[in-house]
Structures are given as C-alpha cells and as structure tokens.
Protein backbone atom coordinates (compact mmCIF):
# COMPACT_ATOMS: atom_id res chain seq x y z
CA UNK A 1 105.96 88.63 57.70
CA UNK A 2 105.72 85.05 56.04
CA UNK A 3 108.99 82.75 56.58
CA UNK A 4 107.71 79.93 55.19
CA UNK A 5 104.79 77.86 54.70
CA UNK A 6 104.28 77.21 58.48
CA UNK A 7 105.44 80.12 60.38
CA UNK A 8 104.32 83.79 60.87
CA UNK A 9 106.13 86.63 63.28
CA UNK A 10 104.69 90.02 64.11
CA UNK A 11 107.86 91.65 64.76
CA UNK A 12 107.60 94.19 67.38
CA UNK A 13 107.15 97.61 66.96
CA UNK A 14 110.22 100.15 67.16
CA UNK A 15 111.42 100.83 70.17
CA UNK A 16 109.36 98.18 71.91
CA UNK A 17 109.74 94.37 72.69
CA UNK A 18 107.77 91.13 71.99
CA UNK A 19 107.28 89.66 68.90
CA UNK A 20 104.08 87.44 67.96
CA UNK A 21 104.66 83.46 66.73
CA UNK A 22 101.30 82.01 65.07
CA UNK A 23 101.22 79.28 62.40
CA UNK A 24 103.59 77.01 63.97
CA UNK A 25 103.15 73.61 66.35
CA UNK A 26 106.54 73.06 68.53
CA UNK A 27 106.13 69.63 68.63
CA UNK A 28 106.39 69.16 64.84
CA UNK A 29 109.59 71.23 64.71
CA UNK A 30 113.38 69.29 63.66
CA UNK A 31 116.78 70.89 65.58
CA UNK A 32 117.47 71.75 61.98
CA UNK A 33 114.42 72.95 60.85
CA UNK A 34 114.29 76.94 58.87
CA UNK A 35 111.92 77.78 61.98
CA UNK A 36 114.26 76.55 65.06
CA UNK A 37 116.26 79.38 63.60
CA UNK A 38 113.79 81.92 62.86
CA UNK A 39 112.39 81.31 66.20
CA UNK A 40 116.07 82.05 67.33
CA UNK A 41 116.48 84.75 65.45
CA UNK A 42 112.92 86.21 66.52
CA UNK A 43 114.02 86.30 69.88
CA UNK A 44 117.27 88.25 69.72
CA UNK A 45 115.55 90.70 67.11
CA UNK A 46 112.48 90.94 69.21
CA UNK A 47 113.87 90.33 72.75
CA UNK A 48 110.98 88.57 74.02
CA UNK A 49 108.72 86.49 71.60
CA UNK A 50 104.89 84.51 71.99
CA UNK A 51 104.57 81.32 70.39
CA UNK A 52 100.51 81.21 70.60
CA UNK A 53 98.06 78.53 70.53
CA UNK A 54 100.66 75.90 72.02
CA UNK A 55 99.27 72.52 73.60
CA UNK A 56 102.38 69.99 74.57
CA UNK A 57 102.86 67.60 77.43
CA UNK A 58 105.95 68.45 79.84
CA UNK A 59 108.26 65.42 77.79
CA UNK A 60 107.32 67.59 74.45
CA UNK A 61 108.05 71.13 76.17
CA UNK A 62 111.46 69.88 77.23
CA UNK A 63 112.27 68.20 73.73
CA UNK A 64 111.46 71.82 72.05
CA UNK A 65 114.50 73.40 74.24
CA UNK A 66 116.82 71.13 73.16
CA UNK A 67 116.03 72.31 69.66
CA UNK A 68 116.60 75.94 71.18
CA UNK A 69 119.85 75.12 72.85
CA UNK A 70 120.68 73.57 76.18
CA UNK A 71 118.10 73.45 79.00
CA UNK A 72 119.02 74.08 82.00
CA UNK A 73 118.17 72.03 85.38
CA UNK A 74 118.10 74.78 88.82
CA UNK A 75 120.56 73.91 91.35
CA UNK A 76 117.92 74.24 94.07
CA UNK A 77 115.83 70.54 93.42
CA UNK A 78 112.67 72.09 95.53
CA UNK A 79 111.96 73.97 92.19
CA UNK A 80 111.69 70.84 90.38
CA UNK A 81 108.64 68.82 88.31
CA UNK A 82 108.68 65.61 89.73
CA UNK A 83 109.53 64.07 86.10
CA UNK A 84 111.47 66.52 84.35
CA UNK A 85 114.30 68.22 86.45
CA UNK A 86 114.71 70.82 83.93
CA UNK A 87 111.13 72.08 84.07
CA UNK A 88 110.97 75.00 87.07
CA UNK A 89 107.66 74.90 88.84
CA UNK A 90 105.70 77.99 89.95
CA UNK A 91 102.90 77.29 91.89
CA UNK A 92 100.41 77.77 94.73
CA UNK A 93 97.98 74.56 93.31
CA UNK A 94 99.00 71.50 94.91
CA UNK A 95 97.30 67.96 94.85
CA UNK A 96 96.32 66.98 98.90
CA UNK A 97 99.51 65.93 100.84
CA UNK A 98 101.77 66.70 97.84
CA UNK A 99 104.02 70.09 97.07
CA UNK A 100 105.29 70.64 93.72
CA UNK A 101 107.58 73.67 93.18
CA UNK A 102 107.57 76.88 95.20
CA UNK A 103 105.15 79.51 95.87
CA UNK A 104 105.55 83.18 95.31
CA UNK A 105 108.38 83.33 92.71
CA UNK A 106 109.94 86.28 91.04
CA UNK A 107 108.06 89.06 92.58
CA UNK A 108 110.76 91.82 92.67
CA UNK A 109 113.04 93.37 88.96
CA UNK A 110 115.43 90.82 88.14
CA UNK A 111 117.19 88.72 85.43
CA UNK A 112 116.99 84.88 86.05
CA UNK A 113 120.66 83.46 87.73
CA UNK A 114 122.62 86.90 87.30
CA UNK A 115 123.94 85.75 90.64
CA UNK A 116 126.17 82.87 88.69
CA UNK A 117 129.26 83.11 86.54
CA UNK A 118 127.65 81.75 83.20
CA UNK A 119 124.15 83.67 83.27
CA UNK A 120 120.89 82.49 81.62
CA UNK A 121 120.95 83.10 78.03
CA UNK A 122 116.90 82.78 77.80
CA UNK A 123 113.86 81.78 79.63
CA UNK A 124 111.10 80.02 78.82
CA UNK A 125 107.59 79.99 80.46
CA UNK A 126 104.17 78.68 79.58
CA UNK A 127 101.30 78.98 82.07
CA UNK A 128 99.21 75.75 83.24
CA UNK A 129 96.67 77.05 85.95
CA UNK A 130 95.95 80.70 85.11
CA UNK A 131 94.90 83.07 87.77
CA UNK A 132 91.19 84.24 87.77
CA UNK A 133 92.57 87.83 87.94
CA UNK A 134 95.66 89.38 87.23
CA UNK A 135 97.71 86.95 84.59
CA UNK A 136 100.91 89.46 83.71
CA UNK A 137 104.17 89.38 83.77
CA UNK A 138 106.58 92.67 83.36
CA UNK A 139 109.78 93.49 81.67
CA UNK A 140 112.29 96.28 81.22
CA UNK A 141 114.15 96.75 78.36
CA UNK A 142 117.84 97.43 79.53
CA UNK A 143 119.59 98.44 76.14
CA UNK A 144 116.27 101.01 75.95
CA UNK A 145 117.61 101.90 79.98
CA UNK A 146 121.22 102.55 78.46
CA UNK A 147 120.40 104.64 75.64
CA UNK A 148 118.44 106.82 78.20
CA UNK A 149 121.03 106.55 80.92
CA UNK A 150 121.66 110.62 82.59
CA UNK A 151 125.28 111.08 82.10
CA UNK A 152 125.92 111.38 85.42
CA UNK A 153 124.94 107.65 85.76
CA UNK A 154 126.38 106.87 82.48
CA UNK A 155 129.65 107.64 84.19
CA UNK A 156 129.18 105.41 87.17
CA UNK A 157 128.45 102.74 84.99
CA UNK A 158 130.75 103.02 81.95
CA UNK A 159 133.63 100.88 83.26
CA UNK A 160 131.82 99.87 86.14
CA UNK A 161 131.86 96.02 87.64
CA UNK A 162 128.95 94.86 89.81
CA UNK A 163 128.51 91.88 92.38
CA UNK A 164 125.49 90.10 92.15
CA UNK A 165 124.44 87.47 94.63
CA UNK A 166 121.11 85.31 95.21
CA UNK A 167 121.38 84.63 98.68
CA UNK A 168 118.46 87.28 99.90
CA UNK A 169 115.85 85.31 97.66
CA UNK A 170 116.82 81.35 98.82
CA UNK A 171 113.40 79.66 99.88
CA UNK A 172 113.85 77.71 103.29
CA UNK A 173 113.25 74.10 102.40
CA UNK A 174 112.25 71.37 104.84
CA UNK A 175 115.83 70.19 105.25
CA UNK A 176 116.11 73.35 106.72
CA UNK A 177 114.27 73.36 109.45
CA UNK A 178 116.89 73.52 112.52
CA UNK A 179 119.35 75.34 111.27
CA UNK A 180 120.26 78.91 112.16
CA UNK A 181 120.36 81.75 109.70
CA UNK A 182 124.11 81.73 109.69
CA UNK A 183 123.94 78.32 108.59
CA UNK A 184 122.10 79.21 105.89
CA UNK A 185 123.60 82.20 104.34
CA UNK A 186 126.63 79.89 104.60
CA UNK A 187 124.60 77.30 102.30
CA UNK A 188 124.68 79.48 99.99
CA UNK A 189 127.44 81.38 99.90
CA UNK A 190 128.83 77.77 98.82
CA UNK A 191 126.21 76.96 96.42
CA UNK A 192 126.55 80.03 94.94
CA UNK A 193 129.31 82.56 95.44
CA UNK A 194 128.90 86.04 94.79
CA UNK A 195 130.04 86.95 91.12
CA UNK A 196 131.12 89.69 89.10
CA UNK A 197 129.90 91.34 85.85
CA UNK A 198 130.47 94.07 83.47
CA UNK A 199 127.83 97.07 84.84
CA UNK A 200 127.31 97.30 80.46
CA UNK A 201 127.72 94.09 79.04
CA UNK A 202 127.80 93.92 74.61
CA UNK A 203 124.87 91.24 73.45
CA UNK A 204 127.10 88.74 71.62
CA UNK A 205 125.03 88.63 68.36
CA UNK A 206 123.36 92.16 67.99
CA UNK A 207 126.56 94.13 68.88
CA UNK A 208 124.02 95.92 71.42
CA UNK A 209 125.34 97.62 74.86
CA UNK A 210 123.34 96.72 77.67
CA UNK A 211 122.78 97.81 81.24
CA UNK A 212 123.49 94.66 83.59
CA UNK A 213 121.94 95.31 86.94
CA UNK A 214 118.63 94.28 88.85
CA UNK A 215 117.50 95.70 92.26
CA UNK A 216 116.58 91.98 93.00
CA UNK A 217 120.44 90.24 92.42
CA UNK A 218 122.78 93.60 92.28
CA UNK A 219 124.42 94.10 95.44
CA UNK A 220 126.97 96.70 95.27
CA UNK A 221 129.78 97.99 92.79
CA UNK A 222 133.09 96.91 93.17
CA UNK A 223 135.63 99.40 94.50
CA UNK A 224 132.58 101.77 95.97
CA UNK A 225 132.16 102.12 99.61
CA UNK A 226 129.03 100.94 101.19
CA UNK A 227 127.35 105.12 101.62
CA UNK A 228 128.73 105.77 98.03
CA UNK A 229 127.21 102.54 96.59
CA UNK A 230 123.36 103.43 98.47
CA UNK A 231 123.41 106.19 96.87
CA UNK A 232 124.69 105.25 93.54
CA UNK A 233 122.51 102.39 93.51
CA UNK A 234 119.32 103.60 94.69
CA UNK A 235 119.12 105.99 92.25
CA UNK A 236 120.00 103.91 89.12
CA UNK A 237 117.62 101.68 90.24
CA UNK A 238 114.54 104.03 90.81
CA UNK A 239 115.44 105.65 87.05
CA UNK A 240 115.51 101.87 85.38
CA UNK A 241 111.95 100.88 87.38
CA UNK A 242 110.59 104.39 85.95
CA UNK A 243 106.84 103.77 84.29
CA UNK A 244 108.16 104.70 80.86
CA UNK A 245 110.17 101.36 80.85
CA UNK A 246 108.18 99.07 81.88
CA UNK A 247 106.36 96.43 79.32
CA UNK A 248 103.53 94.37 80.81
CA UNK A 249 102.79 90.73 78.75
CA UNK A 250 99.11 89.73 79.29
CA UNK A 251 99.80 85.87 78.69
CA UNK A 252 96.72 83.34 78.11
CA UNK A 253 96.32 79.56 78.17
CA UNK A 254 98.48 78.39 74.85
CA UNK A 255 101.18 80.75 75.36
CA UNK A 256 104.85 79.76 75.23
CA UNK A 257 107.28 82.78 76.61
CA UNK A 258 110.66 82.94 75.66
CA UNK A 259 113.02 85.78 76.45
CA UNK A 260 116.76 87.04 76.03
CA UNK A 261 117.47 87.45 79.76
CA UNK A 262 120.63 89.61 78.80
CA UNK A 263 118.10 92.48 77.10
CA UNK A 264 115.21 92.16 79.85
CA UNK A 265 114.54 92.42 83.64
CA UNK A 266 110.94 90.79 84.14
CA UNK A 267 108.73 90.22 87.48
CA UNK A 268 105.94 88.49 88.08
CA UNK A 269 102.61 90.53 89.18
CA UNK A 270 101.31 89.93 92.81
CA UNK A 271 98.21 87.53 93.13
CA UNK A 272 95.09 88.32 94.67
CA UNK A 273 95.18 86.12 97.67
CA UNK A 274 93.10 82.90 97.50
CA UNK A 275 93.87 82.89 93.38
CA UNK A 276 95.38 80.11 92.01
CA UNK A 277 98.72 80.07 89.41
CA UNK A 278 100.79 77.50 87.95
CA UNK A 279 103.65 77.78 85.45
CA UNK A 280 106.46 75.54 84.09
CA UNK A 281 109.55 77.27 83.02
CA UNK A 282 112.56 75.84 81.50
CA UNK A 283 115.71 78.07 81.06
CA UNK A 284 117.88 77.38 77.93
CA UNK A 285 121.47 78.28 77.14
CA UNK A 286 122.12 79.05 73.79
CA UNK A 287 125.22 78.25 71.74
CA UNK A 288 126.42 81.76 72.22
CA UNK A 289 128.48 83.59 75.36
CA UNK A 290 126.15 85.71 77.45
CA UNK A 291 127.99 88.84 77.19
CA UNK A 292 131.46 89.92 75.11
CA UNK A 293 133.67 92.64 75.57
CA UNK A 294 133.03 96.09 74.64
C-alpha cells in the first residue's frame, strides 16, 4: 500500500501482528513529515512494525524518536550507551577492560516498565552484533489473549486490578557488591514501588480491550489471597504463553523494531553459549495515555 512517494507498509495479515516499512530512510524524515505519522499510525494498526534496510549512527537513532514522541532514559544507568543515556544496551560483546550495558536481558514474557505508574508506550530496537545462530525475538498478542479469554478467567479478570513490580529482575551492579539482599530489595522498593493496573486496560486510540499481565512483572491481584492468587495466576499465565499465541520476529542487520508495548508481551530467545549479541533499544512515549478507562 503506497502512502506517498517514499514510503511503503505491508500491513499485517488479519489476526496477526507486524507490519513491513521499505522505501523510507529515518534519517531524512521531519517531526512533521506525512510518514512520522504513517509510521505512527502503522504501529498502532499493526502493533509491531519493521522499518528495513536502516543504517544510522546512535546520534541519528535517537533524533528519529524524538520525531516518534519522547524517548525515554532507564532509571538503572548500568543499561546505558556511554554517549546517549537514552539508548538501552544489550550485550555480551565488550571491548577489553570495558562493559557496556548488561548481559542476558529480557529472557522471560513481559512488557517493558509495567512495574511503573506511567508504562512504556513503545519500544524500539535495532540489532548491532547479530548472533551466529538464533536472532529472534517473540511476542504475544494480548487483545488476541482477551478475545480468547475462557470465561471462567474472563471473570477473574473483568474488574480485576493487578500489582506489578520489577524487583525479581534488578541486575546486581558493582556498587553493589557488600550489601545484603535486604538491602537490595529495599533499593528498589524505593526506586520503584510496586504499582497498580487495570487487569484489561482500553488502548487509548484503537478503542481495543487488552489483557495487562506478564508472568515476568505481575505479581498478584489485589484483594486475592496468596493460595487463591497461585492458582488464579498460574493458570492465566500458562493459557496466554499457549503456542497458538506466540509470534516469533526473525530480525536481520538493517532492522529497526518498534512496538506498542500496551498490545504485546515480547522475550528475547536464549543464546547459544559462546554467541555473541548486541542491541540498542530506545523506549519512546507517545503523546497519548497508556491505557483509558473502559
């Protein structure tokens, strides 16, 4: 489907995610421009979208967000490019006496800082080392999830409230060293508190009801006791990690990533040990909120 001169989106097929970006170069693009909304658009239509055949410098890749919306910089600095705070570095390549970023990330179902009060609105990754092997990353579509909700779980969920927290997935960082795991889990318990969302949250601009949970950040529902809320859980978590739900993006060298983290869960696949990855990822808020009421 043509949108104009420059730009070309495979939509995605019914019932599925990911739409296809070709034609376009992100560096040439104005805050303005037709295509910053398109590509906008494309992404709440399509829920995850591939800009292909991309070649930028980090300064360029963090001028594009700001023509998305409002990237974010991660409260945890260990996650950092050296340069560009609000690039997020994922890697196991590092130069000889020098870390950059953190090993290992994003290997369990989750949707990136459910564990805050103002979510995510979308994430953005592009690989820059890409492993010899496996190079996937997978995502669940949680409106899909809803709409094939049993009713029993329907029920739970309906007018449910959840508590997510991020304190089971904080990487130790040198500073650490010396203090106890108490100390810890009281780090960050004040750098981030547990929170509370809507178990179905409405999209703000596609009217679309959406199941708000993750086995990686959803501790517990509010009001449940701790046997109920096992149970509960364990099973509406083992029905949205079911095979038929699962989407796995094969991404190559040139591919920018961006996804609506209010539609999606994603993980990262395991590497084969002794492989080598690298990504930068840059989260963006958009100008919209990340959920409205029912």
């Amino acid at each position: 489907m043509e949108i104009t001169q420059k730009i070309n989106i495979q939509e995605a097929k019914p019932n599925e995610i990911g739409g296809i970006i070709s034609g376009v170069d992100i560096r040439d693009l104005s805050p303005e421009s037709e295509e910053i909304t398109e590509i906008r658009n494309a992404i709440y239509r399509n829920k995850l979208v591939v800009i292909r055949n991309q070649d930028f410098t980090p300064s360029e890749y963090v001028e594009f967000t700001k023509k998305l919306g409002t990237p974010q910089i991660y409260f945890q600095e260990n996650y950092h490019h050296p340069d560009f705070p609000e690039i997020f570095v994922s890697s196991n390549v590092n130069k000889e006496g020098e870390k950059v970023g953190v090993a290992g990330t994003g290997h369990y179902w989750h949707t990136d800082c459910q564990f805050e009060q103002n979510p995510l609105s979308f994430t953005s990754i592009t690989p820059i080392v890409i492993p010899k092997t496996i190079r996937e990353t997978r995502y669940i579509d949680m409106h899909q999830v809803y709409n094939n909700l049993p009713d029993h779980l329907r029920e739970f969920v309906k007018d449910g409230t959840l508590i997510h927290g991020g304190n089971n997935r904080y990487k130790v960082t040198p500073e650490d060293i010396d203090q106890s795991i108490q100390q810890l889990i009281d780090k960050m318990n004040e750098m981030v508190p547990f929170v509370k969302h809507p178990a179905v949250i409405k999209h703000p601009v596609t009217g679309d009801k959406i199941l708000y949970a993750s086995r990686g950040f959803t501790i517990k529902f509010d009001g449940m006791t701790y046997e109920e809320n096992q149970k509960v859980l364990n099973e509406l978590f083992d029905f949205i990690e079911r095979d038929e739900h699962i989407h796995t993006h094969s991404w190559e060298k040139g591919d920018l990533i961006i996804w609506d983290n209010r539609y999606l869960l994603h993980m990262s696949s395991p590497l084969v040990p002794g492989d080598k990855s690298k990504s930068y990822r840059i989260g963006i808020y958009d100008d919209q909120p990340f959920y409205v009421g029912l």
